[in-house]
N, C-alpha and C. Protein backbone atom coordinates (compact mmCIF):
# COMPACT_ATOMS: atom_id res chain seq x y z
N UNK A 1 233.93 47.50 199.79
CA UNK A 1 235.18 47.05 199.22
C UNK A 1 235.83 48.21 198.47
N UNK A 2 237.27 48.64 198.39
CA UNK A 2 237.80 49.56 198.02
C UNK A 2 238.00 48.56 196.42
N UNK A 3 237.87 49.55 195.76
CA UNK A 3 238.56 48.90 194.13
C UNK A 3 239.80 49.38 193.95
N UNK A 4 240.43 48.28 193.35
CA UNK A 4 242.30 49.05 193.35
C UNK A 4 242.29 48.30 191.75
N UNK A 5 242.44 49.26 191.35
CA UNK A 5 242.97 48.65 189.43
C UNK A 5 244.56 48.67 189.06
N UNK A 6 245.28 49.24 189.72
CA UNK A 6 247.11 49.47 189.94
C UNK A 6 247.27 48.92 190.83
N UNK A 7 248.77 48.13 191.63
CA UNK A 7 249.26 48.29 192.68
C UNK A 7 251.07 48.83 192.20
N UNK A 8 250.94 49.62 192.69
CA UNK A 8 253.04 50.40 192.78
C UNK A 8 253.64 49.84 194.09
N UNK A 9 254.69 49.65 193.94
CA UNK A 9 255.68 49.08 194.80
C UNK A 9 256.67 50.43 194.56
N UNK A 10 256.93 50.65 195.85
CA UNK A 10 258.60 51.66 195.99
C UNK A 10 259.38 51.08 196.62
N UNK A 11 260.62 51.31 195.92
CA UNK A 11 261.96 50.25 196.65
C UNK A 11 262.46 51.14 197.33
N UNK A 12 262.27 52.52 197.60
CA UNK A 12 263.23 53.17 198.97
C UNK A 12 262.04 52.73 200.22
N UNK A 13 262.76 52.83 201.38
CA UNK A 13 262.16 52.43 202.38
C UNK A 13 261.60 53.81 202.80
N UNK A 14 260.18 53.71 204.12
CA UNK A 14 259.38 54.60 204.37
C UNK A 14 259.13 54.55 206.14
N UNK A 15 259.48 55.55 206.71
CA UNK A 15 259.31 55.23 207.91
C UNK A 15 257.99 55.13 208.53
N UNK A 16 258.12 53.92 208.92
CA UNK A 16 256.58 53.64 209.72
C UNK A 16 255.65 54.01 210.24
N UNK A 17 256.55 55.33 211.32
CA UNK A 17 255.70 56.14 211.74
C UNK A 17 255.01 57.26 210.94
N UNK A 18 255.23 57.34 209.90
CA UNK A 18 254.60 57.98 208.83
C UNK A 18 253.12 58.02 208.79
N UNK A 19 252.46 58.80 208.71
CA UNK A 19 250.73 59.08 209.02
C UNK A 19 250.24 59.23 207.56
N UNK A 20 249.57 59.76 207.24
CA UNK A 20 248.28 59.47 205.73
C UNK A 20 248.82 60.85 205.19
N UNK A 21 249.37 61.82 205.52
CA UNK A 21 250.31 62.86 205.10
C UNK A 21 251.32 62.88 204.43
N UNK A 22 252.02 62.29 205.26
CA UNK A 22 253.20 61.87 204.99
C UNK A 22 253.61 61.07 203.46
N UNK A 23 252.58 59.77 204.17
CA UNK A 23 252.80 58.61 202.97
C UNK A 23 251.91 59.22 201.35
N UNK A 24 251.06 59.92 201.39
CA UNK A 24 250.55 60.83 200.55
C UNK A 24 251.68 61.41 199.77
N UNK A 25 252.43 62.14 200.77
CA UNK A 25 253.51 63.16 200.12
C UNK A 25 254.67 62.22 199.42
N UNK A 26 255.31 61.19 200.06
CA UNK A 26 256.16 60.34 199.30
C UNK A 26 255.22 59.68 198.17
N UNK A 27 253.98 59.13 198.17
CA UNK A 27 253.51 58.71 196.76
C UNK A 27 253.96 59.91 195.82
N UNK A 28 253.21 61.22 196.33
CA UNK A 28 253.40 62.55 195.00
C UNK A 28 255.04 62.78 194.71
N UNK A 29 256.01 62.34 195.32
CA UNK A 29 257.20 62.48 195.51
C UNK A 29 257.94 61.26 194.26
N UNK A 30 257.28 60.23 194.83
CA UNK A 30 258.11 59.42 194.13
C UNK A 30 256.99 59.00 192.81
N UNK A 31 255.88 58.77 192.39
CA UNK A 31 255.03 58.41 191.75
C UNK A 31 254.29 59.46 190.80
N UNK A 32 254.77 60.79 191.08
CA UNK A 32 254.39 62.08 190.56
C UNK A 32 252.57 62.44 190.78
N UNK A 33 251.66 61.22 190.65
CA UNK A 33 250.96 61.76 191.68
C UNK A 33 250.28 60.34 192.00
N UNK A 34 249.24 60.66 192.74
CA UNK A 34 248.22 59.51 193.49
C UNK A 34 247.13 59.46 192.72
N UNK A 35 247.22 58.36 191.65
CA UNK A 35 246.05 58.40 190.99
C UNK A 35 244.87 57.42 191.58
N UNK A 36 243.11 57.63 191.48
CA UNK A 36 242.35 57.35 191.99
C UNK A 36 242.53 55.51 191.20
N UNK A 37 241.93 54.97 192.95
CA UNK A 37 242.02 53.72 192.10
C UNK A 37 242.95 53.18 192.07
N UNK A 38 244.68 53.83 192.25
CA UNK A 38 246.08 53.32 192.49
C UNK A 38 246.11 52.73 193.92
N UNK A 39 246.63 51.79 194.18
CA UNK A 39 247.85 51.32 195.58
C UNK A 39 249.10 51.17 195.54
N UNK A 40 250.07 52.39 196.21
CA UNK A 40 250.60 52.44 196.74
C UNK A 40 251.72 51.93 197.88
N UNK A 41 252.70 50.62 197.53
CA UNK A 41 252.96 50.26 198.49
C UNK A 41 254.31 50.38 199.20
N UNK A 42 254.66 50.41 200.19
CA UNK A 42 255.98 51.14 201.04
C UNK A 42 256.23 49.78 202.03
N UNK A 43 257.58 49.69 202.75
CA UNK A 43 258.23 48.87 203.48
C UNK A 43 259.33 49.47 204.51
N UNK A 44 259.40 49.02 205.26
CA UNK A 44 260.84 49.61 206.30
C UNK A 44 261.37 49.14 205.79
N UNK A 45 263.18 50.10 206.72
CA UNK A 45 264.37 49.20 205.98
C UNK A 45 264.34 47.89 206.18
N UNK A 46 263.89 47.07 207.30
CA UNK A 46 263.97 45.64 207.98
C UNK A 46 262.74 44.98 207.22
N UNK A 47 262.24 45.68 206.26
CA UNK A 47 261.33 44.71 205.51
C UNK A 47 260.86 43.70 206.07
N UNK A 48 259.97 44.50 206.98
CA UNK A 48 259.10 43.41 208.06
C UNK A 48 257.67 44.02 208.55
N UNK A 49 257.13 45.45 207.72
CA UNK A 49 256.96 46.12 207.76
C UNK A 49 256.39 46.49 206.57
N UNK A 50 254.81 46.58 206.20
CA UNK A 50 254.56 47.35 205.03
C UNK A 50 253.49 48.14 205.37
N UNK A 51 253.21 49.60 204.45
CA UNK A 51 252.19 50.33 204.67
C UNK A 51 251.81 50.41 202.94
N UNK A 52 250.33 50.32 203.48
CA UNK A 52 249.36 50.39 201.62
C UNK A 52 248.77 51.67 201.86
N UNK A 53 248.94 52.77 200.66
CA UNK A 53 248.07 53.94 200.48
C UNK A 53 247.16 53.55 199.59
N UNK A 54 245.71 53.93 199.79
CA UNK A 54 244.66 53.63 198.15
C UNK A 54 244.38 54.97 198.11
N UNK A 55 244.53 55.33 196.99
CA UNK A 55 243.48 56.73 196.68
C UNK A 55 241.98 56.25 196.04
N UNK A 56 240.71 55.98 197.00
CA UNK A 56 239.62 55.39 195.95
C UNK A 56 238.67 56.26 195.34
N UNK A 57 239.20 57.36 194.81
CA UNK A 57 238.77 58.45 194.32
C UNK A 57 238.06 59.75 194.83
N UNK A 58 237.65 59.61 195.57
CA UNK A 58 237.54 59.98 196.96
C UNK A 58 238.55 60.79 197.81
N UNK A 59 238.95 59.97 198.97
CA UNK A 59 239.40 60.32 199.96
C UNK A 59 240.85 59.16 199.59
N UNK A 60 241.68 58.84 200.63
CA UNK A 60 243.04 58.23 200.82
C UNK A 60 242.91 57.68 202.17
N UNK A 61 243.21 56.15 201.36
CA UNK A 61 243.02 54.98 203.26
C UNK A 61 244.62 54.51 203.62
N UNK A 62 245.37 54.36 204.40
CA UNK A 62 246.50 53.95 204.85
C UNK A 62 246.42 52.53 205.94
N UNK A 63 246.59 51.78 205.39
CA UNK A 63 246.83 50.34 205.87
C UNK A 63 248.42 49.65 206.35
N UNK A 64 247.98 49.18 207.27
CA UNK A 64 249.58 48.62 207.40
C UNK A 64 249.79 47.12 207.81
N UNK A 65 250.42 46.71 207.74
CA UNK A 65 250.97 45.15 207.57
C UNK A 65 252.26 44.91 208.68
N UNK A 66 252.24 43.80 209.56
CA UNK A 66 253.19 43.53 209.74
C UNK A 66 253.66 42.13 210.35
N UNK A 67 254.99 41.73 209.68
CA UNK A 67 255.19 40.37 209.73
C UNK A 67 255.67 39.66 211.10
N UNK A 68 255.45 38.52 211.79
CA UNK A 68 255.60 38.46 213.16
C UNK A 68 256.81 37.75 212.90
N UNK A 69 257.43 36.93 212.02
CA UNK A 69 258.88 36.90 211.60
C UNK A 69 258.63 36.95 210.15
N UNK A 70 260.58 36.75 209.70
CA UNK A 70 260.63 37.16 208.51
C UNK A 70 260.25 38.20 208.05
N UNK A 71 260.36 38.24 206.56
CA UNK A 71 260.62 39.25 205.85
C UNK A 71 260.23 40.05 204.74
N UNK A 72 259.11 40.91 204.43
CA UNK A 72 258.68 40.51 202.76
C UNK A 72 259.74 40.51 202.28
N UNK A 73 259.46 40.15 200.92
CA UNK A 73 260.34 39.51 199.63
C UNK A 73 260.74 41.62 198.86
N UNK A 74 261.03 42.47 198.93
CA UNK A 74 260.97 43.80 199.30
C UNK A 74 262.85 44.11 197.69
N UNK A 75 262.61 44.47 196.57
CA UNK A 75 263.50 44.94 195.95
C UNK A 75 264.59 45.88 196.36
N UNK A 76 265.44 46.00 195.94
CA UNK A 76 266.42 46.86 196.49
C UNK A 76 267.12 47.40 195.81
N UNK A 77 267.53 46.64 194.46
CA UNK A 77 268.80 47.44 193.75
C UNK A 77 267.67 47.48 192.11
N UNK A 78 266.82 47.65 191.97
CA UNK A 78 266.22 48.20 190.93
C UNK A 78 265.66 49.28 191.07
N UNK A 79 264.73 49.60 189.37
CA UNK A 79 264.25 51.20 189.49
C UNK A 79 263.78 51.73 191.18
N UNK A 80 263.30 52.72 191.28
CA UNK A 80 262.58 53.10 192.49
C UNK A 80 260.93 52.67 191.89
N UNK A 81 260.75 52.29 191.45
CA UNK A 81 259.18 51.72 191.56
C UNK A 81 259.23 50.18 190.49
N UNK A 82 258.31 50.04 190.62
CA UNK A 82 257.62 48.67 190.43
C UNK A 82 256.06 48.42 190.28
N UNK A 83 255.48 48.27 189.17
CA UNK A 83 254.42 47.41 189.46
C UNK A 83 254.14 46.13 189.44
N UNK A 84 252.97 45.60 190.25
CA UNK A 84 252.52 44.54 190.65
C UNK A 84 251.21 43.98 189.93
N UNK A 85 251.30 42.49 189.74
CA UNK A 85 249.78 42.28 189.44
C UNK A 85 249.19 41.52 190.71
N UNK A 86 248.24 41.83 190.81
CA UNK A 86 247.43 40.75 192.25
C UNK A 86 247.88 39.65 192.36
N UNK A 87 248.56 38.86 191.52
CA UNK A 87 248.90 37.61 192.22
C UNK A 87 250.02 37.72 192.81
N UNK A 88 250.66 38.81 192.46
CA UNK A 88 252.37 38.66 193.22
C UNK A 88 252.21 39.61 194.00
N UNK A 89 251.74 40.87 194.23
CA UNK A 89 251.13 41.39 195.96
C UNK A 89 250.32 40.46 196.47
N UNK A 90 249.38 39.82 195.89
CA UNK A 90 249.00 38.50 197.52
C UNK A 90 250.13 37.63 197.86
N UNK A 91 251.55 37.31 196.80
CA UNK A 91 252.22 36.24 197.43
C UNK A 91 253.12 37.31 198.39
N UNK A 92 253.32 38.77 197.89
CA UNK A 92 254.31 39.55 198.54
C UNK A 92 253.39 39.96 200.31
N UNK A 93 252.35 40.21 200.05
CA UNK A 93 251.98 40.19 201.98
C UNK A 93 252.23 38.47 202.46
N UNK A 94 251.92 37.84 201.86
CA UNK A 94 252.64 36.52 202.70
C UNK A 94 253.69 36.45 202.77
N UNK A 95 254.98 36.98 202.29
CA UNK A 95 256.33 37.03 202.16
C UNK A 95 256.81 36.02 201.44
N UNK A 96 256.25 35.79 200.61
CA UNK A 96 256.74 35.18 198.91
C UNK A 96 257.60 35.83 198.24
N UNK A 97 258.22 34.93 197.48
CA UNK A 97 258.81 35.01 196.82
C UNK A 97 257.91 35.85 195.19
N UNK A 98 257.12 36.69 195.25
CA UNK A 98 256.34 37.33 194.35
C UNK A 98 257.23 37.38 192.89
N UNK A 99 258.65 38.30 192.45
CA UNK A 99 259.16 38.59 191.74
C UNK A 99 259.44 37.09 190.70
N UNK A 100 259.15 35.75 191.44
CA UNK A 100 259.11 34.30 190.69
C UNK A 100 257.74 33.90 190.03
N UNK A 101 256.65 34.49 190.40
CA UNK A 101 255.64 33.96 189.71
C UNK A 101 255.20 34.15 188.47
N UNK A 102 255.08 33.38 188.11
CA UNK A 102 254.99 33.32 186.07
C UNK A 102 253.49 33.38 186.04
N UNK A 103 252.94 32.87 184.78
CA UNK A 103 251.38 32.96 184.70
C UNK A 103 250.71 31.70 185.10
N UNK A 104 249.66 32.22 185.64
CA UNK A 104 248.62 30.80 186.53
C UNK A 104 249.43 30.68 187.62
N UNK A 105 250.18 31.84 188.69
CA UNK A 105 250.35 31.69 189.97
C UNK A 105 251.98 30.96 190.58
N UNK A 106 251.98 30.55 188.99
CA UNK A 106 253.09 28.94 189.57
C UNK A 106 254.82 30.03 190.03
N UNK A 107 255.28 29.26 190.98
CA UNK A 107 256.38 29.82 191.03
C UNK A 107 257.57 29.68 190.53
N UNK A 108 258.33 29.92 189.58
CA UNK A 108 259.61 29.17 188.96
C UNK A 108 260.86 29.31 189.63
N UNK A 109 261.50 28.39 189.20
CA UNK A 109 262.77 28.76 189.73
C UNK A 109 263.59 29.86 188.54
N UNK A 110 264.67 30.85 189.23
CA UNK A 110 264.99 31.82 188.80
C UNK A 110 266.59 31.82 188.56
């Protein structure tokens, strides 16, 4: 099991075809660096589409996600980053509405 104690969200989009280089270089780009233990997470413009970097102190794993419809739930007009707590990246790979969940999971209206 990889341990992830962070997850970052970036609101510019990342092209897909992007390899473990690449997405490396936009974490150090936009996140200033890849800390061990951080995740990393990126989206296409069509936000249908996500790739996870972990740095697990170690080495760097690149995972990718993708939705067979719809859309993640994916920011747009805020900062360029974001963090997440585990309950709203598990509702954001299901394509939840993540940015609504309050404490104990529940989702509010906004």
């Amino acid at each position: 099991m990889i341990r992830v104690d962070a997850l970052w969200l970036a609101t510019e989009p990342l092209d897909m075809r992007a390899g473990t280089e690449t997405a490396l270089a936009r974490v150090v780009l936009v996140f200033g660096a890849a800390r061990p233990h951080h995740a990393y997470l990126f989206a296409n413009r069509r936000a249908n589409r996500m790739k996870v970097l972990v740095h697990d102190g170690i080495g760097v794993w690149l995972a990718a996600r993708r939705l067979n419809s719809g859309k993640f739930v994916w920011p747009r007009d805020t900062a360029s980053t974001a963090s997440l707590t585990r309950a709203q990246f598990d509702a954001l790979v299901l394509g939840l509405p993540w940015q609504r969940l309050a404490d104990g999971g529940v989702i509010t209206v906004v």
